[in-house]
Protein backbone atom coordinates (compact mmCIF):
# COMPACT_ATOMS: atom_id res chain seq x y z
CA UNK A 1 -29.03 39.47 -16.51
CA UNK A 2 -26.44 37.72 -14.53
CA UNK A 3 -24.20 40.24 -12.76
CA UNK A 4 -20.52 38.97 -10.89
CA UNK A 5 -19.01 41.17 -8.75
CA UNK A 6 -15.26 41.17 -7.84
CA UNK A 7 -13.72 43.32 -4.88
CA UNK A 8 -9.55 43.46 -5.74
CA UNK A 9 -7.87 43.37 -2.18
CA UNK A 10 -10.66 44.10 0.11
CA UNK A 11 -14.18 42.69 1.03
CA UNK A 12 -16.90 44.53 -0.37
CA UNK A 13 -19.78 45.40 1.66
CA UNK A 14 -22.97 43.74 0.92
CA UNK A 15 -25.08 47.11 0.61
CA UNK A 16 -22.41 48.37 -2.28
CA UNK A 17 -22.87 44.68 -3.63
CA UNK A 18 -26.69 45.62 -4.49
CA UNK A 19 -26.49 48.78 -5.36
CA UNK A 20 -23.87 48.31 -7.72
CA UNK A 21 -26.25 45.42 -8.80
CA UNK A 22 -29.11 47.63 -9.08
CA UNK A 23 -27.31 50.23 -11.00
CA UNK A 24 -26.01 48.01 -13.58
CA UNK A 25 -29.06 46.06 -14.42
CA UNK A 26 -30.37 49.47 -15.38
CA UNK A 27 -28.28 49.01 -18.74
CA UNK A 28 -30.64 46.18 -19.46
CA UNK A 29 -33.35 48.50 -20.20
CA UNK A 30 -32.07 49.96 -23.13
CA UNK A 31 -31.00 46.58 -24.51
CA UNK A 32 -32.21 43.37 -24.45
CA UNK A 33 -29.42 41.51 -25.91
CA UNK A 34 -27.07 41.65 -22.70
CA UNK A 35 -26.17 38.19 -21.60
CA UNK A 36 -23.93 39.29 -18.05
CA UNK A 37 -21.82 42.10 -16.96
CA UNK A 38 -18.13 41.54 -15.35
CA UNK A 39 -17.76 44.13 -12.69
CA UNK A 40 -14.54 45.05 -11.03
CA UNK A 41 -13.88 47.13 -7.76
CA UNK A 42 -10.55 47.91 -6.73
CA UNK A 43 -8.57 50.21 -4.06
CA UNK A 44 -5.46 51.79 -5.46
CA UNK A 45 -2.76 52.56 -3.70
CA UNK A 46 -2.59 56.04 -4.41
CA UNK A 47 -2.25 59.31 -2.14
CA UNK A 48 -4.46 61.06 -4.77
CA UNK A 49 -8.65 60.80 -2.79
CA UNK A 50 -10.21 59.80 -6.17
CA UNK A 51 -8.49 55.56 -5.49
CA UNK A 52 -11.53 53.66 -5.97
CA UNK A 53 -12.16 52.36 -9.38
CA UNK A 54 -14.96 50.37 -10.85
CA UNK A 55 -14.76 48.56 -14.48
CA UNK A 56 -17.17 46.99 -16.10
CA UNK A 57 -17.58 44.62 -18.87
CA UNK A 58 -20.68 44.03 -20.49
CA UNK A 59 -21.24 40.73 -22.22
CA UNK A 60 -23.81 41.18 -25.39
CA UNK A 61 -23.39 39.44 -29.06
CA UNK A 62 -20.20 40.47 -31.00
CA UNK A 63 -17.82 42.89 -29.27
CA UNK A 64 -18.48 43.37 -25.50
CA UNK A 65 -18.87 47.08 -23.88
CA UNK A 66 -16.13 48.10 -21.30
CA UNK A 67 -16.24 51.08 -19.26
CA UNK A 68 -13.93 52.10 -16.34
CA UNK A 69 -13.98 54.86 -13.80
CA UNK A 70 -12.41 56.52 -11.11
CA UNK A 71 -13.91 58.54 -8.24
CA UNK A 72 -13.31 59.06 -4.40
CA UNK A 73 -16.43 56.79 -3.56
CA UNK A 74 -17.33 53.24 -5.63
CA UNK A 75 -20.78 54.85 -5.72
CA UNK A 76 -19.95 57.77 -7.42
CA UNK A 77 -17.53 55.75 -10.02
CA UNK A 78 -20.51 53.37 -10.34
CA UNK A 79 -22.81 56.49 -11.68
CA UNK A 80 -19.98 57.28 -13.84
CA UNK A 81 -19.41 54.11 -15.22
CA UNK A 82 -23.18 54.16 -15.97
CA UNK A 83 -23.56 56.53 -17.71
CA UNK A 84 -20.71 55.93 -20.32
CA UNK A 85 -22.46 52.34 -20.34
CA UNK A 86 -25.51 53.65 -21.53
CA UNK A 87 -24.00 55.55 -24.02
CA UNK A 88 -22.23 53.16 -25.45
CA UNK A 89 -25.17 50.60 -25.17
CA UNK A 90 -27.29 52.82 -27.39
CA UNK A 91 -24.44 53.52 -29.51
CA UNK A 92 -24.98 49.74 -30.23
CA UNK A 93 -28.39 49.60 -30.36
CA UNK A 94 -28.54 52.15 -33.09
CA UNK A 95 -25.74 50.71 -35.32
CA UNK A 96 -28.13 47.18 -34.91
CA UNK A 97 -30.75 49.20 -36.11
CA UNK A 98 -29.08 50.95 -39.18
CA UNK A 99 -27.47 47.01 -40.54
CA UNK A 100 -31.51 45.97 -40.63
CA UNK A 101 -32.64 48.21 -42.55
């Protein structure tokens, strides 16, 4: 799975480039169908700790999956992101499933 990466007004470091990476090829295990993922960092400018947010798109057949999170670390808004992915990835396995039968 082909996953692009795109830090929004700052340069990401290249340690948070893999493990994002890492995480989000993770998805890939409970679906085969997913062609690439679209992942977004950015930096708000808020005075509220939790600024960092990280979206996601993932690219499969028919609608694609979005998720986006915020957190005070784009590691910890990465996990979340994750796990709605996952959810929402199965969500669309299973609806596969139930058209073919």
């Amino acid at each position: 799975m082909k996953v692009d990466i795109q830090s929004i007004h700052f340069t990401a470091d290249y340690r948070l480039l893999d493990f994002i990476t890492k995480k989000i090829e993770k998805v890939q295990t409970f679906y085969d169908g997913i062609k690439s993922a679209d992942v977004y960092l950015r930096l708000e400018k808020d005075a509220e700790k939790e600024n960092k947010t990280v979206e996601v798109k993932i690219n499969i057949s028919g609608n694609p999956i979005f998720a986006k999170e915020h957190s005070n670390t784009f590691e910890a808004a990465t996990d979340l992101v994750l796990d709605k992915l996952v959810a929402q990835v199965k969500k669309h396995k299973e609806r596969l499933v139930a058209k073919q039968v």
